[in-house]
PDB file of N, CA and C in Angstrom:
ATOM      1  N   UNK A   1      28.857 -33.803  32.401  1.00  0.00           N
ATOM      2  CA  UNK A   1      28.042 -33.279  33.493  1.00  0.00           C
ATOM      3  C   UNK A   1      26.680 -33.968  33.489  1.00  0.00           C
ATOM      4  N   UNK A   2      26.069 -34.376  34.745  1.00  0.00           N
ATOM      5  CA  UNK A   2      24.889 -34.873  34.484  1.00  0.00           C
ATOM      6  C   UNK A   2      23.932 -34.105  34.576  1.00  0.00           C
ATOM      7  N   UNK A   3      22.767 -34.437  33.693  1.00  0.00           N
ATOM      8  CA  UNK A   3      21.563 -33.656  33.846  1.00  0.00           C
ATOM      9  C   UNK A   3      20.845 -33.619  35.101  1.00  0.00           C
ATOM     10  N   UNK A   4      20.789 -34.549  36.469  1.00  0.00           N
ATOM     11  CA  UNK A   4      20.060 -34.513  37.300  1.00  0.00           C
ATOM     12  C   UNK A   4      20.133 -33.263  37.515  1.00  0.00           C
ATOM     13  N   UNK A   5      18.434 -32.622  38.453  1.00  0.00           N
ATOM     14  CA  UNK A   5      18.290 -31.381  38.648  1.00  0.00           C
ATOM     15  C   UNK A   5      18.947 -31.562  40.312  1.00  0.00           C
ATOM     16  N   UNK A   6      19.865 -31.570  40.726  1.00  0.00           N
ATOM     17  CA  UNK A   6      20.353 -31.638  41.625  1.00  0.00           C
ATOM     18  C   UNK A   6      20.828 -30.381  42.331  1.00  0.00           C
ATOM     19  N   UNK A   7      20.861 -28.859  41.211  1.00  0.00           N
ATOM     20  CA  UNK A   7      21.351 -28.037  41.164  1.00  0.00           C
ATOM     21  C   UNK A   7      20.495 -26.884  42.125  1.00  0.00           C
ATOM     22  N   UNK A   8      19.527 -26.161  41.525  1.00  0.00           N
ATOM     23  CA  UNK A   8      18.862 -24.825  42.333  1.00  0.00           C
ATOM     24  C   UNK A   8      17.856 -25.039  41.454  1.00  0.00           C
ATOM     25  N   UNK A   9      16.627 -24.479  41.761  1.00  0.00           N
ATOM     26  CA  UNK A   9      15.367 -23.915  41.857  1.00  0.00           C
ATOM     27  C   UNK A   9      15.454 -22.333  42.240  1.00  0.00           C
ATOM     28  N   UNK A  10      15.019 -21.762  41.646  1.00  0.00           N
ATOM     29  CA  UNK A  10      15.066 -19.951  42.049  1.00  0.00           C
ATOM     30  C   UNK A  10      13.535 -19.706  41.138  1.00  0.00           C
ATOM     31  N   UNK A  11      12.940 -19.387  42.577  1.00  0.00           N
ATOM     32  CA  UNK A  11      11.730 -19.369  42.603  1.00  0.00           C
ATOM     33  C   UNK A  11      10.693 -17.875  42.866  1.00  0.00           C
ATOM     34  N   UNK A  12       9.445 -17.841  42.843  1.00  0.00           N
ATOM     35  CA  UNK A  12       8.988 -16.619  43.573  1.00  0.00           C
ATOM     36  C   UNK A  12       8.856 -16.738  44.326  1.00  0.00           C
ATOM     37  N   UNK A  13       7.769 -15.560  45.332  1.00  0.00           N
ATOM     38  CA  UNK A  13       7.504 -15.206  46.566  1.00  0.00           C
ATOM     39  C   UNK A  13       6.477 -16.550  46.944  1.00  0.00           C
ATOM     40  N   UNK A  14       6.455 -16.572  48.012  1.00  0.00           N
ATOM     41  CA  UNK A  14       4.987 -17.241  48.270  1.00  0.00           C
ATOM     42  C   UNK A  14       4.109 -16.922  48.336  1.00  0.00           C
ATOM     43  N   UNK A  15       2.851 -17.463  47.611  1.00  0.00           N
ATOM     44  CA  UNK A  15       1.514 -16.888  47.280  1.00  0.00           C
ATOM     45  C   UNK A  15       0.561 -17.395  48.403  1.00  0.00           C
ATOM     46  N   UNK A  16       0.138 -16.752  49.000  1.00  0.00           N
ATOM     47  CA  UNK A  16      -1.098 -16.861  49.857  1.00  0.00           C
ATOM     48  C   UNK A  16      -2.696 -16.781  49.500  1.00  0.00           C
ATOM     49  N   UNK A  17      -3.104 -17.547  48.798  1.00  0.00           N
ATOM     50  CA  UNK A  17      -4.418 -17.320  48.167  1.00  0.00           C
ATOM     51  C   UNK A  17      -5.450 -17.518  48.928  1.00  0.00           C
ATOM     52  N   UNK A  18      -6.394 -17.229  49.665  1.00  0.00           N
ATOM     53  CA  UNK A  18      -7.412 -17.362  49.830  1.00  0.00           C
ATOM     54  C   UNK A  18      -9.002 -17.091  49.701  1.00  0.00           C
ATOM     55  N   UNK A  19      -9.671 -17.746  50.407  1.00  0.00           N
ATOM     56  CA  UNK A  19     -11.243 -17.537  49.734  1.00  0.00           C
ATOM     57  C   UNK A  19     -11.669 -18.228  48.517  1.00  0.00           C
ATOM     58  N   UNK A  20     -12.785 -18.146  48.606  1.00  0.00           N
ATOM     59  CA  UNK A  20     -13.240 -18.942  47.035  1.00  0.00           C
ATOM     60  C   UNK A  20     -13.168 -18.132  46.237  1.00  0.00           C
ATOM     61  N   UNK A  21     -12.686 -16.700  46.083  1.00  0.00           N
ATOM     62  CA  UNK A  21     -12.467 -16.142  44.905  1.00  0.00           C
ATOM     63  C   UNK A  21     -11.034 -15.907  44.811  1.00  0.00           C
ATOM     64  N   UNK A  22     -10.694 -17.003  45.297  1.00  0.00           N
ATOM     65  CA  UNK A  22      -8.626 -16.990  45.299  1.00  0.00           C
ATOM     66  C   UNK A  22      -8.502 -15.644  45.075  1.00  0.00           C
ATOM     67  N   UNK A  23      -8.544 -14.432  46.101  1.00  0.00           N
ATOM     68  CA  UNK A  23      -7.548 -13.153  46.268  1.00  0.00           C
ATOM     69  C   UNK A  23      -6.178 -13.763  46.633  1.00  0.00           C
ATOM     70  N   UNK A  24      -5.734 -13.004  45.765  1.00  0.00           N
ATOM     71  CA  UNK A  24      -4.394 -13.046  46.202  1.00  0.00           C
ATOM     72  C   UNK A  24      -3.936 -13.913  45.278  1.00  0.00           C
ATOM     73  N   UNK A  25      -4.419 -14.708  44.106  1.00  0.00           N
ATOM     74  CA  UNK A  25      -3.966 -15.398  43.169  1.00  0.00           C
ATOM     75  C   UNK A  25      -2.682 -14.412  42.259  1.00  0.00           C
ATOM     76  N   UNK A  26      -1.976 -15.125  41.592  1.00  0.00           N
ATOM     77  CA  UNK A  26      -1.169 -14.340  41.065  1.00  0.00           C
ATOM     78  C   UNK A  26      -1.798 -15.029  39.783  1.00  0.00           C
ATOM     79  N   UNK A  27      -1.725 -13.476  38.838  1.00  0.00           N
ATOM     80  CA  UNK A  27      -2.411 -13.845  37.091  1.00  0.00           C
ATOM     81  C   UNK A  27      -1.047 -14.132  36.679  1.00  0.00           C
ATOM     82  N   UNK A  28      -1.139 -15.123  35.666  1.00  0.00           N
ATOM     83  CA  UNK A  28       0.047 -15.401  34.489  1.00  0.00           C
ATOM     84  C   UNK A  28      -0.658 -15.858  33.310  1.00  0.00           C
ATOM     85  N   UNK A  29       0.169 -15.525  31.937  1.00  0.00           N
ATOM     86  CA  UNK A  29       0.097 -15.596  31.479  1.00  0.00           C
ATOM     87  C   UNK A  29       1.185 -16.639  30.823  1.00  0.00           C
ATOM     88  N   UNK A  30       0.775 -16.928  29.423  1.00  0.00           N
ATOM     89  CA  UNK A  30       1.627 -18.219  29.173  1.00  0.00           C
ATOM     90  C   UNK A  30       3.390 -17.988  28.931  1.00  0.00           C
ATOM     91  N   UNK A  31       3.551 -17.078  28.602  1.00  0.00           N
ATOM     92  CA  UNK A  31       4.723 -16.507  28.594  1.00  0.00           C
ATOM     93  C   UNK A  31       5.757 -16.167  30.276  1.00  0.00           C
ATOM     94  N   UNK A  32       4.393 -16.127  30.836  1.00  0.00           N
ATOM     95  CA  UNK A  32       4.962 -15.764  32.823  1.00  0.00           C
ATOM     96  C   UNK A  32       6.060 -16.993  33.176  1.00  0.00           C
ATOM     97  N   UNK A  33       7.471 -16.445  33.981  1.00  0.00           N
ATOM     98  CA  UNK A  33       7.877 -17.648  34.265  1.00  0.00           C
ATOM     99  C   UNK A  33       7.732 -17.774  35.568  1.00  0.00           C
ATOM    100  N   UNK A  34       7.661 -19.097  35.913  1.00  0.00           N
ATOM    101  CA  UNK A  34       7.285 -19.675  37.009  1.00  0.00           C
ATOM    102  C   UNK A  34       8.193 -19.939  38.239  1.00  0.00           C
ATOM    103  N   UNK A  35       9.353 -20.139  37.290  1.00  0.00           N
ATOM    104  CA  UNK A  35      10.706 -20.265  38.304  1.00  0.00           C
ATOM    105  C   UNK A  35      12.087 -20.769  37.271  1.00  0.00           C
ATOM    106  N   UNK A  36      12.730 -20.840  37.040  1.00  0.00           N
ATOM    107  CA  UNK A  36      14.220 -21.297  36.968  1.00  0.00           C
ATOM    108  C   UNK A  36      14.877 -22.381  37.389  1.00  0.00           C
ATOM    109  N   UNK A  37      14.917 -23.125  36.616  1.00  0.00           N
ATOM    110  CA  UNK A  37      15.771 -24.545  37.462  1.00  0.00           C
ATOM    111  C   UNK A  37      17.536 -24.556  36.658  1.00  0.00           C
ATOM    112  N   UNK A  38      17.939 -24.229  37.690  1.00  0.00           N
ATOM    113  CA  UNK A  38      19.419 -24.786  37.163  1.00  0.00           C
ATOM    114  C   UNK A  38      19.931 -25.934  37.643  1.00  0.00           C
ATOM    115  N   UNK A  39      20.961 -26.486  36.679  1.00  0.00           N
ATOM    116  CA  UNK A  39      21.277 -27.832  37.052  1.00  0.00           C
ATOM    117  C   UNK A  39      22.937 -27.523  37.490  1.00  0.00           C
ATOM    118  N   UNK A  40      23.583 -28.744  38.090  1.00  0.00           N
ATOM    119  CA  UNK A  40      24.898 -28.716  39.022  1.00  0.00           C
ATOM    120  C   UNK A  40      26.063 -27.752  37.626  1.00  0.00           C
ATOM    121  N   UNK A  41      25.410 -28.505  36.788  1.00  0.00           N
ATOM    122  CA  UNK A  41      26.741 -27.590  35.196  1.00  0.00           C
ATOM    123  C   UNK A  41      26.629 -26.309  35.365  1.00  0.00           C
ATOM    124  N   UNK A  42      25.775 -26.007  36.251  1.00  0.00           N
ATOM    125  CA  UNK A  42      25.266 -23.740  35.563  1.00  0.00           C
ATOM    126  C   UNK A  42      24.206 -24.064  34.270  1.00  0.00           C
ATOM    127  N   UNK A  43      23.942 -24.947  34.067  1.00  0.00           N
ATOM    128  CA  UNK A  43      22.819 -24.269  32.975  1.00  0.00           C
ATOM    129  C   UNK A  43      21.495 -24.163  33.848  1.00  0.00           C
ATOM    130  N   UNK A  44      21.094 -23.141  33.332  1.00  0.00           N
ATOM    131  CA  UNK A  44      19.727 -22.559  33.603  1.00  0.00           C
ATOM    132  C   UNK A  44      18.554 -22.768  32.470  1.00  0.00           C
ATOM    133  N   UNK A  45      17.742 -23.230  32.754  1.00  0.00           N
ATOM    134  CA  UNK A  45      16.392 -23.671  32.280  1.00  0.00           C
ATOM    135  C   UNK A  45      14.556 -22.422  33.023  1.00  0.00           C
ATOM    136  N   UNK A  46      14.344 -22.115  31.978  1.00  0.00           N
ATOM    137  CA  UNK A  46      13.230 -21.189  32.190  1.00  0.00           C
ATOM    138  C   UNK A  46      11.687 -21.943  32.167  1.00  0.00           C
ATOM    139  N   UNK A  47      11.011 -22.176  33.553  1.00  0.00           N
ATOM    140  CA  UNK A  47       9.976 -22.381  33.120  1.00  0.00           C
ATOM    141  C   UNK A  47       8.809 -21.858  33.234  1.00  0.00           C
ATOM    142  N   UNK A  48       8.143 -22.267  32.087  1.00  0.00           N
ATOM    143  CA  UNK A  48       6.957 -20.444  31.862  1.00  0.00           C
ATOM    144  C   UNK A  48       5.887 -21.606  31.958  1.00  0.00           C
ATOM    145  N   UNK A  49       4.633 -20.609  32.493  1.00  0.00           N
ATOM    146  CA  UNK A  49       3.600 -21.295  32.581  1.00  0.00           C
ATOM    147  C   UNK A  49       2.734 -22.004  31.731  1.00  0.00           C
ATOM    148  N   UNK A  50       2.934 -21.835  30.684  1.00  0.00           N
ATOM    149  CA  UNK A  50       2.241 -21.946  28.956  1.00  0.00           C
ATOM    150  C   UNK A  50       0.822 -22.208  29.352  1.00  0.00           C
ATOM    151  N   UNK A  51       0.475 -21.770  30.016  1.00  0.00           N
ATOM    152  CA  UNK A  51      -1.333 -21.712  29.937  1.00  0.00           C
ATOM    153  C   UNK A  51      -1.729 -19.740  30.647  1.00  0.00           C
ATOM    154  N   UNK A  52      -2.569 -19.368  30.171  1.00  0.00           N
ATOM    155  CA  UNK A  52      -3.445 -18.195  31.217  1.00  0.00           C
ATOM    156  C   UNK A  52      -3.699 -18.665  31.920  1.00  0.00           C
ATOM    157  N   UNK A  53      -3.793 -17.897  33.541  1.00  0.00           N
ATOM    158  CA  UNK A  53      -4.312 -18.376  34.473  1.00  0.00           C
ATOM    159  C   UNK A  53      -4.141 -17.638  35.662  1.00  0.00           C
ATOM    160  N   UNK A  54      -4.724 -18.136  36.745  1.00  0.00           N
ATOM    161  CA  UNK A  54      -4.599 -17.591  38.049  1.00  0.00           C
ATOM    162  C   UNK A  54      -3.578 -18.353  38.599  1.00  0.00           C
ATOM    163  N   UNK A  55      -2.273 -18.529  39.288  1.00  0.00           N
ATOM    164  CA  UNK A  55      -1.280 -19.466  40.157  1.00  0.00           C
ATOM    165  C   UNK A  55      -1.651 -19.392  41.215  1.00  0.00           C
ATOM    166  N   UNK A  56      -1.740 -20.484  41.790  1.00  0.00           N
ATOM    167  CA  UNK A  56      -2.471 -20.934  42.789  1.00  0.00           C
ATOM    168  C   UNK A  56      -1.787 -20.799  44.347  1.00  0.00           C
ATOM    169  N   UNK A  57      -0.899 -22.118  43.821  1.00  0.00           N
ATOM    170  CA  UNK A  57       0.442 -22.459  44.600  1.00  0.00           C
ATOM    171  C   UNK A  57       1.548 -22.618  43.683  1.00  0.00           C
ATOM    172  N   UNK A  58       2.854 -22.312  44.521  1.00  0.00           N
ATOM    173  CA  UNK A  58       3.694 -22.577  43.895  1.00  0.00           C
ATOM    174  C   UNK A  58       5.126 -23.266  44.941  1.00  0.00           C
ATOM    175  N   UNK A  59       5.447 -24.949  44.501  1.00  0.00           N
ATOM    176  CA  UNK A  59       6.033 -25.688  44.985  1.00  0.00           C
ATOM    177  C   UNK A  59       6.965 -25.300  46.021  1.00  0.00           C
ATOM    178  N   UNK A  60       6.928 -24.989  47.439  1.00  0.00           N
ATOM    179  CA  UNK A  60       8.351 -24.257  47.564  1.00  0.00           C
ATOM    180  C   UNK A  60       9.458 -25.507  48.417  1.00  0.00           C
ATOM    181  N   UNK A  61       8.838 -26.553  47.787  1.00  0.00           N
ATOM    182  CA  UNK A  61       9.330 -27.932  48.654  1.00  0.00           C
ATOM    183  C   UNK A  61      10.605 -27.737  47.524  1.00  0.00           C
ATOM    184  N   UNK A  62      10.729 -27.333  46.020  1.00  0.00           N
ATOM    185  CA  UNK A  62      11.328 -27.761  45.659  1.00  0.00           C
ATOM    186  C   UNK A  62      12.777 -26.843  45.641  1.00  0.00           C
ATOM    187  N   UNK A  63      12.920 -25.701  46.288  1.00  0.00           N
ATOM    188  CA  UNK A  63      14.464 -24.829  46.636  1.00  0.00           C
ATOM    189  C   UNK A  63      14.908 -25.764  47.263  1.00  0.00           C
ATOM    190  N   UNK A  64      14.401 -26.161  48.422  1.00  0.00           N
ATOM    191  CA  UNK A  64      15.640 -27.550  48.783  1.00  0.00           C
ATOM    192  C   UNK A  64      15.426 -28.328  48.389  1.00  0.00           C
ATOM    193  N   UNK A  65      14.203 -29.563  47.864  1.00  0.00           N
ATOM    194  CA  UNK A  65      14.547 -30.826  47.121  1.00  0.00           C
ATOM    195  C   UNK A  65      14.226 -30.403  45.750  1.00  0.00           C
ATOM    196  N   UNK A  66      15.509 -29.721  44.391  1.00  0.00           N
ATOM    197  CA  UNK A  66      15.439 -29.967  43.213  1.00  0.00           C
ATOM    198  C   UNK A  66      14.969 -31.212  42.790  1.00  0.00           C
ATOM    199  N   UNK A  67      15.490 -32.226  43.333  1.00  0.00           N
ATOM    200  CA  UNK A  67      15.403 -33.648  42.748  1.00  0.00           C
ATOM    201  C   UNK A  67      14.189 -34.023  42.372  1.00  0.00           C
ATOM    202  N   UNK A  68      13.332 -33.219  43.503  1.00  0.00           N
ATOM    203  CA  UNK A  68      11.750 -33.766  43.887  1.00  0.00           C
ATOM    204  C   UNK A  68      10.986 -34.041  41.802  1.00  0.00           C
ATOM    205  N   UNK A  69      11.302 -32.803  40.961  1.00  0.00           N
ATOM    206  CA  UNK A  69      11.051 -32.609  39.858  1.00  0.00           C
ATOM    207  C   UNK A  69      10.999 -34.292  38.737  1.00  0.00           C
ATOM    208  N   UNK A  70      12.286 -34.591  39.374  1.00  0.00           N
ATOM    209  CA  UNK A  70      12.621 -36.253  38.255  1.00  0.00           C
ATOM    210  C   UNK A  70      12.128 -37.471  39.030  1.00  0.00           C
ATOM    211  N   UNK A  71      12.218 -37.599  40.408  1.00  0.00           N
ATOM    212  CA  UNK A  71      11.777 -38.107  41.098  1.00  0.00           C
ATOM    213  C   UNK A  71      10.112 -38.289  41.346  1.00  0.00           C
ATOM    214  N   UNK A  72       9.655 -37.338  41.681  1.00  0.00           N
ATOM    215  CA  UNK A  72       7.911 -37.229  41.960  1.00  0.00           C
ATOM    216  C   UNK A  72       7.598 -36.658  40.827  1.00  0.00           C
ATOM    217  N   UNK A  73       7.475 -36.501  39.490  1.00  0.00           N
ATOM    218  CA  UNK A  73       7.239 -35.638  38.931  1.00  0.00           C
ATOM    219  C   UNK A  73       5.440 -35.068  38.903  1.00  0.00           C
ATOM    220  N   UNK A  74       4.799 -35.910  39.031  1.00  0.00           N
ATOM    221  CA  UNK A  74       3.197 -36.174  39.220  1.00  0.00           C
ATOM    222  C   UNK A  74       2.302 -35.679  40.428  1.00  0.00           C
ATOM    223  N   UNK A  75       3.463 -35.895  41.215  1.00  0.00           N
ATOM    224  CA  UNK A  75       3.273 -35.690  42.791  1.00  0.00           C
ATOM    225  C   UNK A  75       3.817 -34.740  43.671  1.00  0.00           C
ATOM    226  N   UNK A  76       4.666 -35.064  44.521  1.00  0.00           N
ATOM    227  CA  UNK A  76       5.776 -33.838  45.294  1.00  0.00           C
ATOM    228  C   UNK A  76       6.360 -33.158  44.700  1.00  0.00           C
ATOM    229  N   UNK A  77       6.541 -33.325  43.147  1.00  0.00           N
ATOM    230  CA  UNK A  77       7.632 -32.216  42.649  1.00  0.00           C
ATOM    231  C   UNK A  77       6.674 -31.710  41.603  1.00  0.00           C
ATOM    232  N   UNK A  78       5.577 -31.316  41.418  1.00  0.00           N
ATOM    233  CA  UNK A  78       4.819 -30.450  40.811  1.00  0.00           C
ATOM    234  C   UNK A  78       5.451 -28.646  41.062  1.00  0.00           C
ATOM    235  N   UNK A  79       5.918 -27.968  39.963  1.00  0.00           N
ATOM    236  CA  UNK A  79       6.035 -26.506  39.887  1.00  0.00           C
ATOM    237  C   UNK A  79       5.366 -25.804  40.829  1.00  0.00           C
ATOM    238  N   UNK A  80       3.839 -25.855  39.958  1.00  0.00           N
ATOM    239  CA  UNK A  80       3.255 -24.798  40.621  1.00  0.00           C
ATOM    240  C   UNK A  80       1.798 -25.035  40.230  1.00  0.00           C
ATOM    241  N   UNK A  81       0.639 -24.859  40.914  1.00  0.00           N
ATOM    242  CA  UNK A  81      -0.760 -25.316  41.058  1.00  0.00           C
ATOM    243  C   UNK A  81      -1.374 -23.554  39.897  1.00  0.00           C
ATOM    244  N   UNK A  82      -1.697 -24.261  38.848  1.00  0.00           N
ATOM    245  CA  UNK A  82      -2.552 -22.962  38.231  1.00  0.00           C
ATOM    246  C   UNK A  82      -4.115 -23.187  37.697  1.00  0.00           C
ATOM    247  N   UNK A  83      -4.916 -22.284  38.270  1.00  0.00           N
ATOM    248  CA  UNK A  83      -6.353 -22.276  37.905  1.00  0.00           C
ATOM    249  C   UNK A  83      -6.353 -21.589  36.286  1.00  0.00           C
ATOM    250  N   UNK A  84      -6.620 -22.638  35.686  1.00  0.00           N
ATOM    251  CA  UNK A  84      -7.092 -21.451  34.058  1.00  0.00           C
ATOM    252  C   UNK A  84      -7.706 -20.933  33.731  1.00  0.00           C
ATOM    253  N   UNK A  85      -7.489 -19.834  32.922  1.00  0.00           N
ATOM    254  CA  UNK A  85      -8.943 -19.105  32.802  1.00  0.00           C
ATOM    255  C   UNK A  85     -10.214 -19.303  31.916  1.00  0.00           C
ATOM    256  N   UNK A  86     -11.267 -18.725  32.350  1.00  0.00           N
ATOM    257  CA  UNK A  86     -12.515 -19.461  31.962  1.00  0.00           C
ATOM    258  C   UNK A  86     -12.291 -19.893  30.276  1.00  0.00           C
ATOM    259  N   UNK A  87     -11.576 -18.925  29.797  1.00  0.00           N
ATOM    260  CA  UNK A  87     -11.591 -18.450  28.136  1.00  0.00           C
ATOM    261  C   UNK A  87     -10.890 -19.858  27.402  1.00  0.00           C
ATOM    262  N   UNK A  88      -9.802 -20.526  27.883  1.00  0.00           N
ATOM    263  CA  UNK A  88      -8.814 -21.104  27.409  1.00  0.00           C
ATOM    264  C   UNK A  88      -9.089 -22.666  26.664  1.00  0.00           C
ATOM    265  N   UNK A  89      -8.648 -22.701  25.431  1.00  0.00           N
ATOM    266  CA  UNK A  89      -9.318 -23.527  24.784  1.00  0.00           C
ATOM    267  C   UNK A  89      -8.454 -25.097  24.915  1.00  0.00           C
ATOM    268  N   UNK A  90      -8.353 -25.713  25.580  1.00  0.00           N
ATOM    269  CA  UNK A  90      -8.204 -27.022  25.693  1.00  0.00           C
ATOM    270  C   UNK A  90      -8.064 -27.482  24.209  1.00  0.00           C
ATOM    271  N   UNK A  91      -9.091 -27.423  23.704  1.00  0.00           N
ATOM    272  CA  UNK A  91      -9.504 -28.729  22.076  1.00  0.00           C
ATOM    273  C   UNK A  91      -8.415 -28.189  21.545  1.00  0.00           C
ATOM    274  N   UNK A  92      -7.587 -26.544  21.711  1.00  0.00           N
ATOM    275  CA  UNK A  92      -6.647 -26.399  20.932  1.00  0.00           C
ATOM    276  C   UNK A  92      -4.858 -26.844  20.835  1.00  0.00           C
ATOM    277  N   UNK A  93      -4.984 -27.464  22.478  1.00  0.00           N
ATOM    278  CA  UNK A  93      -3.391 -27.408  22.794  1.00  0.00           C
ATOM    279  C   UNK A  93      -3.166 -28.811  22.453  1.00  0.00           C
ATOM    280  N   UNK A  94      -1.570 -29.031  22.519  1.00  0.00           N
ATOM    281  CA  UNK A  94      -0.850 -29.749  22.459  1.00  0.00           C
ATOM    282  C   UNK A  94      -0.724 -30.938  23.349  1.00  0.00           C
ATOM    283  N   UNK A  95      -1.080 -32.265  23.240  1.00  0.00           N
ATOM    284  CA  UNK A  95      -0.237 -32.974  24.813  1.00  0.00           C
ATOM    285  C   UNK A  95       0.960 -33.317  24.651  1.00  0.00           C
ATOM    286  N   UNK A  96       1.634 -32.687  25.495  1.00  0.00           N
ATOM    287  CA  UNK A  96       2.774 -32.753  25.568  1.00  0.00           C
ATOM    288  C   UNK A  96       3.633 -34.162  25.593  1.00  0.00           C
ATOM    289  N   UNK A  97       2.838 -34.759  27.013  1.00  0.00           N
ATOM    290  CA  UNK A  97       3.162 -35.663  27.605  1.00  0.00           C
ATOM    291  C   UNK A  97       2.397 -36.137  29.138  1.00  0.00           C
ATOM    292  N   UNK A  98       1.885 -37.296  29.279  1.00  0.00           N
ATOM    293  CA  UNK A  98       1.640 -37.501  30.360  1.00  0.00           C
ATOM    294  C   UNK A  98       2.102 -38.867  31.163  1.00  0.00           C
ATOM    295  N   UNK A  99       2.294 -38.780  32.536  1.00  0.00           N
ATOM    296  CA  UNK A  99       2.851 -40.087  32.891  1.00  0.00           C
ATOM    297  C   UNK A  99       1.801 -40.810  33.550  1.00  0.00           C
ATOM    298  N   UNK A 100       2.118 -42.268  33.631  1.00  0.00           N
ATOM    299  CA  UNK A 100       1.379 -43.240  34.710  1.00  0.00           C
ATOM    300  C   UNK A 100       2.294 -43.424  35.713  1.00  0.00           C
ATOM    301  N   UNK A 101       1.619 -43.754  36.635  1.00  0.00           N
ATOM    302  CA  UNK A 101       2.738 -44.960  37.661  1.00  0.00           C
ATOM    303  C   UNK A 101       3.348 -45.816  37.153  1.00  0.00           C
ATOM    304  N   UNK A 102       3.232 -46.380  36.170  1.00  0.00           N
ATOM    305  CA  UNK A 102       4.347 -47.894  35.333  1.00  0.00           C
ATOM    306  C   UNK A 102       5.743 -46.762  35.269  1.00  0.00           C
ATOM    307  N   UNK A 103       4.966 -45.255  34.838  1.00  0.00           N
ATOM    308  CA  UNK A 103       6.276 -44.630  33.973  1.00  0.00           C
ATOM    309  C   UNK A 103       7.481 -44.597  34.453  1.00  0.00           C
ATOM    310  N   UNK A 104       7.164 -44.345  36.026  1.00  0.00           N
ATOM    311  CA  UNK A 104       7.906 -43.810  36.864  1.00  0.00           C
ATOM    312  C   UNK A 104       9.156 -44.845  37.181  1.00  0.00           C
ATOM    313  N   UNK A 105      10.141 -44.194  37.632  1.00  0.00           N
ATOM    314  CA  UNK A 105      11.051 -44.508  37.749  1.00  0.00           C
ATOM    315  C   UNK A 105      11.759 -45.472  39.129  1.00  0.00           C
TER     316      UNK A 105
END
């Protein structure tokens, strides 16, 4: 079976934030999940926000283009837009990973 995310996205509601004090932000926490990506096999993949924060936006380009994720990953297929909170210590986390344009595919 191939891994392309070709499969579903199962996502939340749409967030409507506005104002400069983003009402209407949705709080998460790092444990919050963000959405679900399953791939064409049935496996399901959980993804949680791993930062505190306010969610901003959240991708809804990607229920119909899964692909957008392997494809744009930097760009059009971004999850979900989260403001962090004031508290959150950067110097402490992990980098995971980041891409350039060379990376891309």
């Amino acid at each position: 079976c191939s891994s392309d995310l070709t499969g579903h996205v199962k996502e939340r509601e749409p967030i409507k934030v506005q104002g400069k004090k983003k009402k209407n932000a949705m709080i998460c926490q790092k444990e919050t999940n963000l959405c679900f990506i399953e791939t064409e096999c049935g496996k399901e993949y959980r993804v949680p926000a791993d930062i505190d924060g306010s969610v901003l936006e959240i991708n809804a380009n990607l229920s119909k283009y899964p692909s957008l994720i392997q494809r744009f990953p930097t760009t059009e297929g971004f999850i979900a837009v989260i403001n962090p909170h004031a508290k959150v210590r950067f110097d402490l986390m992990e980098k995971v990973w980041t891409c350039s344009s060379g990376e891309l595919g």
